[in-house]
N, C-alpha and C. Protein backbone atom coordinates (compact mmCIF):
# COMPACT_ATOMS: atom_id res chain seq x y z
N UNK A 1 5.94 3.30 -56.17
CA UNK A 1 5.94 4.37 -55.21
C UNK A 1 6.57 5.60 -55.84
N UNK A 2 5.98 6.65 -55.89
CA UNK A 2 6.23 8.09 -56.38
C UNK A 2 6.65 8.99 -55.20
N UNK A 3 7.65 10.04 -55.70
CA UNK A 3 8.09 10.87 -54.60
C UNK A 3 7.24 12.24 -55.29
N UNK A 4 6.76 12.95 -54.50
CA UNK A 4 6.46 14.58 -54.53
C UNK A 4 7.57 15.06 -55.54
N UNK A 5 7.09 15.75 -56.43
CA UNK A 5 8.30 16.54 -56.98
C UNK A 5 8.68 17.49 -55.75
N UNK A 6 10.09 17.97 -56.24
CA UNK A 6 11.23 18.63 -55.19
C UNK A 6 11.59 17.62 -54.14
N UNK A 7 10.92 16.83 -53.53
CA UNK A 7 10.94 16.27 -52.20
C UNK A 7 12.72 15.24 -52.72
N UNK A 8 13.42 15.29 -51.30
CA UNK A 8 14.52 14.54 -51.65
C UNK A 8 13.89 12.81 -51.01
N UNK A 9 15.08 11.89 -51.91
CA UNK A 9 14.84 10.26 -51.63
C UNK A 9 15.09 10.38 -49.97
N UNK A 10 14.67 9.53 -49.39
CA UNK A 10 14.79 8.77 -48.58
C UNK A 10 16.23 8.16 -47.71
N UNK A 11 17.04 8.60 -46.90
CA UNK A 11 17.93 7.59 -46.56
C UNK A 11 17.74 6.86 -46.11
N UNK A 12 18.19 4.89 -46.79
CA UNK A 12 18.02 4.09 -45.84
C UNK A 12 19.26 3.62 -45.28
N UNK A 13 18.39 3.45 -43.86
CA UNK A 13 19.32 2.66 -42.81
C UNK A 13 19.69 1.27 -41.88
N UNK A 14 20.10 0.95 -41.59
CA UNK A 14 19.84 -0.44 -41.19
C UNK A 14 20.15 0.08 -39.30
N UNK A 15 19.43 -0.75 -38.88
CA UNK A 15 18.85 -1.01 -37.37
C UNK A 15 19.05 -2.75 -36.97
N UNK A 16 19.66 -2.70 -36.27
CA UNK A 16 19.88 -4.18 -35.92
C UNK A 16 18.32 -4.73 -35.10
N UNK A 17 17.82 -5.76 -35.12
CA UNK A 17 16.78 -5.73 -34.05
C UNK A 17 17.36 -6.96 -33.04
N UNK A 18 16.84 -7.12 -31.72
CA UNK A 18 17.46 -8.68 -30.46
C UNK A 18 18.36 -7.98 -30.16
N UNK A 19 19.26 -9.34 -30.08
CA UNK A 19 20.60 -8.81 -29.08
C UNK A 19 21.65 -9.10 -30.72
N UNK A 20 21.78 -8.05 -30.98
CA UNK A 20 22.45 -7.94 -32.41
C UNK A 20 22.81 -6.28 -32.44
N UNK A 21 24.28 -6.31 -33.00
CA UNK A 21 25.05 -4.90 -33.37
C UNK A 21 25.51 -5.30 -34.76
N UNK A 22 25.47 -3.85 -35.25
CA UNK A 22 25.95 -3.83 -36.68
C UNK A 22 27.05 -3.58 -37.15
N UNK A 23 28.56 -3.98 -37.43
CA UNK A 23 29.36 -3.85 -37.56
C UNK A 23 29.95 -3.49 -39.18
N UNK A 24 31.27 -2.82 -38.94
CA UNK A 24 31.90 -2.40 -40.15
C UNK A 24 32.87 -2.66 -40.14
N UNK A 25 33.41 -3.85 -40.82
CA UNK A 25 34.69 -4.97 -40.44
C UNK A 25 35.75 -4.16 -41.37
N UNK A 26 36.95 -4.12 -40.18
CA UNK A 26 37.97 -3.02 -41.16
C UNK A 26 38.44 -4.18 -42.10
N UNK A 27 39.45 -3.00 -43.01
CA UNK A 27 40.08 -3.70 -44.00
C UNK A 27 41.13 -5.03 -44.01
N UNK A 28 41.27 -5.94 -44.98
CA UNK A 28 41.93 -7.22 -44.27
C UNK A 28 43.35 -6.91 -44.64
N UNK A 29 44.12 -7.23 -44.08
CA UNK A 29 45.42 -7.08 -43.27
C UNK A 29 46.20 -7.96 -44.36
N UNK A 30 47.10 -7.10 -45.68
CA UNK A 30 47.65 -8.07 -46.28
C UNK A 30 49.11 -8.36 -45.96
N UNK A 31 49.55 -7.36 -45.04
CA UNK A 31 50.77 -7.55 -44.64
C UNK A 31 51.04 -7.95 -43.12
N UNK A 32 51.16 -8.35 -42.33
CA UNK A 32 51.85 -8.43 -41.17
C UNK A 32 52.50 -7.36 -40.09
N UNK A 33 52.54 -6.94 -39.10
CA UNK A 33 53.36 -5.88 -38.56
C UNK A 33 55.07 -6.35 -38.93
N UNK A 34 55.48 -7.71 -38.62
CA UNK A 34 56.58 -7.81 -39.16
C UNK A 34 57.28 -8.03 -40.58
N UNK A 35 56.00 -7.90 -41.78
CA UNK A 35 56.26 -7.99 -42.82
C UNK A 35 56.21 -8.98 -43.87
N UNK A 36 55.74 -9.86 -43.30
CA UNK A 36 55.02 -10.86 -43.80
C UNK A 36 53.90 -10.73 -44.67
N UNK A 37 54.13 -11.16 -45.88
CA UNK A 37 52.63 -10.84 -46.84
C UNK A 37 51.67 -12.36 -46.68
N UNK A 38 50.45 -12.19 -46.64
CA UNK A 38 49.60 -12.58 -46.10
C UNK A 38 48.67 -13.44 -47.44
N UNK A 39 48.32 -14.35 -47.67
CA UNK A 39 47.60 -14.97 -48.95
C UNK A 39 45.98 -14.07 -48.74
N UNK A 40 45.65 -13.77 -49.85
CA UNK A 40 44.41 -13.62 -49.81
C UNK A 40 43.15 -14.21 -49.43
N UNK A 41 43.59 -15.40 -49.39
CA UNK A 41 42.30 -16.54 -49.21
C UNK A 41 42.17 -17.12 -47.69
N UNK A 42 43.16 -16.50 -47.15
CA UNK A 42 43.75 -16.88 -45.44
C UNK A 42 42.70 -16.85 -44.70
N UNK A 43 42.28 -17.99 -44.02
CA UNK A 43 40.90 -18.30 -43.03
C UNK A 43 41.08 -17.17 -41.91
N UNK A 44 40.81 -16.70 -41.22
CA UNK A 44 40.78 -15.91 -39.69
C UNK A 44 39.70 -16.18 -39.22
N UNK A 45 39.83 -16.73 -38.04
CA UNK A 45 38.43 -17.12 -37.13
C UNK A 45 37.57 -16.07 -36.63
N UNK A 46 38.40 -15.04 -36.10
CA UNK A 46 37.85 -13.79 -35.42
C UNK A 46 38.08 -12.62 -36.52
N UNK A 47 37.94 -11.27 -36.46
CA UNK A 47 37.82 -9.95 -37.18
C UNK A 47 37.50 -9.01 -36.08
N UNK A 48 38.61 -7.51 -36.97
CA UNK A 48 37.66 -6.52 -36.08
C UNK A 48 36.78 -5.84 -36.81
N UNK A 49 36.29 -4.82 -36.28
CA UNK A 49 35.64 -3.93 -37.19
C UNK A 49 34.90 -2.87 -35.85
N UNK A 50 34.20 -1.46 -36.46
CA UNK A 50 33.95 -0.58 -35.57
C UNK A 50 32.05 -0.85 -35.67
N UNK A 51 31.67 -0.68 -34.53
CA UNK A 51 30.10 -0.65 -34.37
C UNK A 51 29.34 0.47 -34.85
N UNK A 52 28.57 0.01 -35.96
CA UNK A 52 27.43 1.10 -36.34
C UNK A 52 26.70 1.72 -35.63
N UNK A 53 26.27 0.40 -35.11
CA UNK A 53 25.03 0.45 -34.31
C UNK A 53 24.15 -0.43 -33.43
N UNK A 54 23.78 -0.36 -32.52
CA UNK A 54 23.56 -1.22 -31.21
C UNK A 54 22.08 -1.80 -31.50
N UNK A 55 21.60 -2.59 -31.27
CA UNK A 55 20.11 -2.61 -31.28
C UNK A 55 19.54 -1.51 -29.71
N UNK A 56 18.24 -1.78 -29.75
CA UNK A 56 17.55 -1.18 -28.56
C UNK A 56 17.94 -2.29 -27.17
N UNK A 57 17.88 -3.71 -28.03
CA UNK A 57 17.73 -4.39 -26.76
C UNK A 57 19.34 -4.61 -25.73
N UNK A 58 20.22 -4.33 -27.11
CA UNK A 58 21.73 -4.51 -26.30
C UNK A 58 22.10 -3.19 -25.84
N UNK A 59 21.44 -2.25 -25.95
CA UNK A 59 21.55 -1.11 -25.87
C UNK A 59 21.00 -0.33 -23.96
N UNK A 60 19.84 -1.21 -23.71
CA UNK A 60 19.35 -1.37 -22.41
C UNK A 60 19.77 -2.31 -21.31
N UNK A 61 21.04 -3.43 -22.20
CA UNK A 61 21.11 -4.18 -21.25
C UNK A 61 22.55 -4.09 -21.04
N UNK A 62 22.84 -3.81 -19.43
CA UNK A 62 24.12 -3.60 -18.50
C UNK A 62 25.03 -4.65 -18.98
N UNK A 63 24.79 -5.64 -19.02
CA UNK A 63 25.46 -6.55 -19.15
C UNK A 63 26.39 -6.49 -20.78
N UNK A 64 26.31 -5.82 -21.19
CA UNK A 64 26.90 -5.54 -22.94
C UNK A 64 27.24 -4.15 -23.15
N UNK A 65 28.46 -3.90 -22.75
CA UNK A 65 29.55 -2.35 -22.37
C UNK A 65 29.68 -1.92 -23.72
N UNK A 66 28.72 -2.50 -24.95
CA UNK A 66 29.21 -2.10 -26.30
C UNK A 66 28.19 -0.76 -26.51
N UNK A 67 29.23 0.32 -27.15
CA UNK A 67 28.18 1.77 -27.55
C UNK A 67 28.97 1.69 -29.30
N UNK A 68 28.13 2.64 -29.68
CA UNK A 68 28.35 2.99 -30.91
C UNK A 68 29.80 3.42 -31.34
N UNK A 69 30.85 2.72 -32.19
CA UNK A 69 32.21 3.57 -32.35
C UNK A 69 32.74 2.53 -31.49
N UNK A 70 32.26 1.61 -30.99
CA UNK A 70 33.43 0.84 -30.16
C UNK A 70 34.34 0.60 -31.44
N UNK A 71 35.30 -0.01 -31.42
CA UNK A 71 36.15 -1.04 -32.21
C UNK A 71 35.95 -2.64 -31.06
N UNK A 72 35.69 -3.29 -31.91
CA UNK A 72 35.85 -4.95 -31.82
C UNK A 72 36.30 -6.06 -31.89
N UNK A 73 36.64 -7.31 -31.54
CA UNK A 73 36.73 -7.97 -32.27
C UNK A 73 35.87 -9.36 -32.15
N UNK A 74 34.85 -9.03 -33.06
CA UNK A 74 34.44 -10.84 -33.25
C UNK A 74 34.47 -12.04 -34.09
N UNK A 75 33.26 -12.83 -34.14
CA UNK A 75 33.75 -14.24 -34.62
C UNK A 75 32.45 -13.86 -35.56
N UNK A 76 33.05 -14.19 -37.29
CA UNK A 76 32.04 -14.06 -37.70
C UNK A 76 31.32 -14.86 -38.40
N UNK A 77 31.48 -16.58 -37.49
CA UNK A 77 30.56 -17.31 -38.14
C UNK A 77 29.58 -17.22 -38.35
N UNK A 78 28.69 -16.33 -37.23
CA UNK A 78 27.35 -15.98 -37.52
C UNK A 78 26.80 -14.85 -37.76
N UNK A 79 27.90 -14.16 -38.09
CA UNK A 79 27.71 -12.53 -38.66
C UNK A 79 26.85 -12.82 -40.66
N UNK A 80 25.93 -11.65 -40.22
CA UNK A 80 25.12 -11.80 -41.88
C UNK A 80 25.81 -10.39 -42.28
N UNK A 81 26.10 -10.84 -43.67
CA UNK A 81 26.50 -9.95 -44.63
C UNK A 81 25.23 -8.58 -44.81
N UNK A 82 25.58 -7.46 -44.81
CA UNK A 82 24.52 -6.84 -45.48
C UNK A 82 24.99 -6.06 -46.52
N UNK A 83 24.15 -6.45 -47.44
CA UNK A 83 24.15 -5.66 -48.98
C UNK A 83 23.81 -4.42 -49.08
N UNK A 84 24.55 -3.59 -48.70
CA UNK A 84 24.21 -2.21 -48.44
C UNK A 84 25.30 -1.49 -48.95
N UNK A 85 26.37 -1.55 -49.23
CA UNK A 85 27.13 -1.31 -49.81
C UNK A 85 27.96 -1.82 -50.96
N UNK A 86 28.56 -1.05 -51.01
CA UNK A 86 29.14 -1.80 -52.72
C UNK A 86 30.51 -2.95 -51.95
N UNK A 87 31.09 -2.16 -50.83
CA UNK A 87 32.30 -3.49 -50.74
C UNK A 87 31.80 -4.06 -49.50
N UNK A 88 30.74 -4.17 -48.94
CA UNK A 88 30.22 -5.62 -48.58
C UNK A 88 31.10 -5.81 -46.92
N UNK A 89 31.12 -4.66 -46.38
CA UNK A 89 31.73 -4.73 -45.19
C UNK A 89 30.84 -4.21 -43.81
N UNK A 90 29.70 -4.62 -44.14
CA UNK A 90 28.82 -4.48 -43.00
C UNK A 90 28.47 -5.87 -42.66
N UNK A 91 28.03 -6.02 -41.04
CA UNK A 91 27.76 -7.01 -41.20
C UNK A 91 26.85 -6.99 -39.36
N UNK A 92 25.15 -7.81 -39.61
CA UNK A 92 24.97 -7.72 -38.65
C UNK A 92 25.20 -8.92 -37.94
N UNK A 93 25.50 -8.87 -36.58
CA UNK A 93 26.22 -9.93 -35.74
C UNK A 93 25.70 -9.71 -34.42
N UNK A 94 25.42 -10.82 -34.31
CA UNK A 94 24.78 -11.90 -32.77
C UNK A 94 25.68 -10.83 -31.72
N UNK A 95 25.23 -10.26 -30.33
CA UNK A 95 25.89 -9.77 -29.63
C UNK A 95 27.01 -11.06 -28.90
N UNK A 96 26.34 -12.52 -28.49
CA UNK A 96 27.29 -13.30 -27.86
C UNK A 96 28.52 -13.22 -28.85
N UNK A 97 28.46 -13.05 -30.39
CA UNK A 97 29.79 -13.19 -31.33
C UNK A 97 30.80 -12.70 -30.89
N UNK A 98 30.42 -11.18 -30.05
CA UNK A 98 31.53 -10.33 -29.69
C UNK A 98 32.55 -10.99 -28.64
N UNK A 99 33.64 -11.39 -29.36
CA UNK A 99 34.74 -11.62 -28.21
C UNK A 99 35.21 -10.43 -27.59
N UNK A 100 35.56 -9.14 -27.90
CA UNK A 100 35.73 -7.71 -27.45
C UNK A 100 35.89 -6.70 -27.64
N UNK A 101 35.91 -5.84 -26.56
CA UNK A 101 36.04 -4.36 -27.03
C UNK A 101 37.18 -3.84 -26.56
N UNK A 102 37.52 -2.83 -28.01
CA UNK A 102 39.09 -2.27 -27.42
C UNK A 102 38.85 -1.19 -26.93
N UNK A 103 39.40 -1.15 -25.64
CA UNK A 103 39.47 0.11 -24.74
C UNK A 103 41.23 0.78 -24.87
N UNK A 104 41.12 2.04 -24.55
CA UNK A 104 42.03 3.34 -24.47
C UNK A 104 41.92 3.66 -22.99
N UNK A 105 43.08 3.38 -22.92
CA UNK A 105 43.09 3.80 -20.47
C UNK A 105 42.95 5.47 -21.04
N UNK A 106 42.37 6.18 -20.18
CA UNK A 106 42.11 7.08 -19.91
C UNK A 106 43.72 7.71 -19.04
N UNK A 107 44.50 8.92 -19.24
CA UNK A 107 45.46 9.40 -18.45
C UNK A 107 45.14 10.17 -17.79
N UNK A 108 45.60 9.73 -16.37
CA UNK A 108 44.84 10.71 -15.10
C UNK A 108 46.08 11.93 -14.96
């Protein structure tokens, strides 16, 4: 496949498709709030990370309060890695995975 001269590449993007959001699992936590240093190899069942991006279908359905920019936290046994970046912190994930979303009370 040839591009037009001048013409710029292409950005690609990833789109979740079903009931699937795309997540960007923050960085892992080597210290503790109380100071505790943490082994590298340390199992965690759950993770957070902030939402890329919603599919269409979780996106239409009431029942799943998740928008783009939430912060999360799920389970990522069944989260797929995507190779889209160099450090490997995307990941698309099953909407049931989501255990939750962190909300900010609003001050009246």
């Amino acid at each position: 496949m040839t591009q037009a001269s001048g013409s710029k590449p292409q950005l690609e993007t990833v789109e979740p498709i079903g009931k699937r959001v795309l997540i960007r699992k923050d960085e892992d936590k080597k210290i503790t709030k109380g100071g505790i240093q943490l082994p590298g190899n340390i199992e965690i069942p759950t993770i957070t990370g902030r939402v890329v991006a919603v599919s269409a279908q979780v996106a239409r359905d009431d029942d799943y309060p998740i928008q783009q920019y939430d912060r999360v936290l799920f389970n990522p046994k069944n989260a797929i890695p995507v190779d889209f970046e160099g450090d490997n912190r995307l990941f698309v994930v099953p909407v049931e995975d989501l255990v939750a979303v962190f909300r900010r009370e609003k001050k009246a």
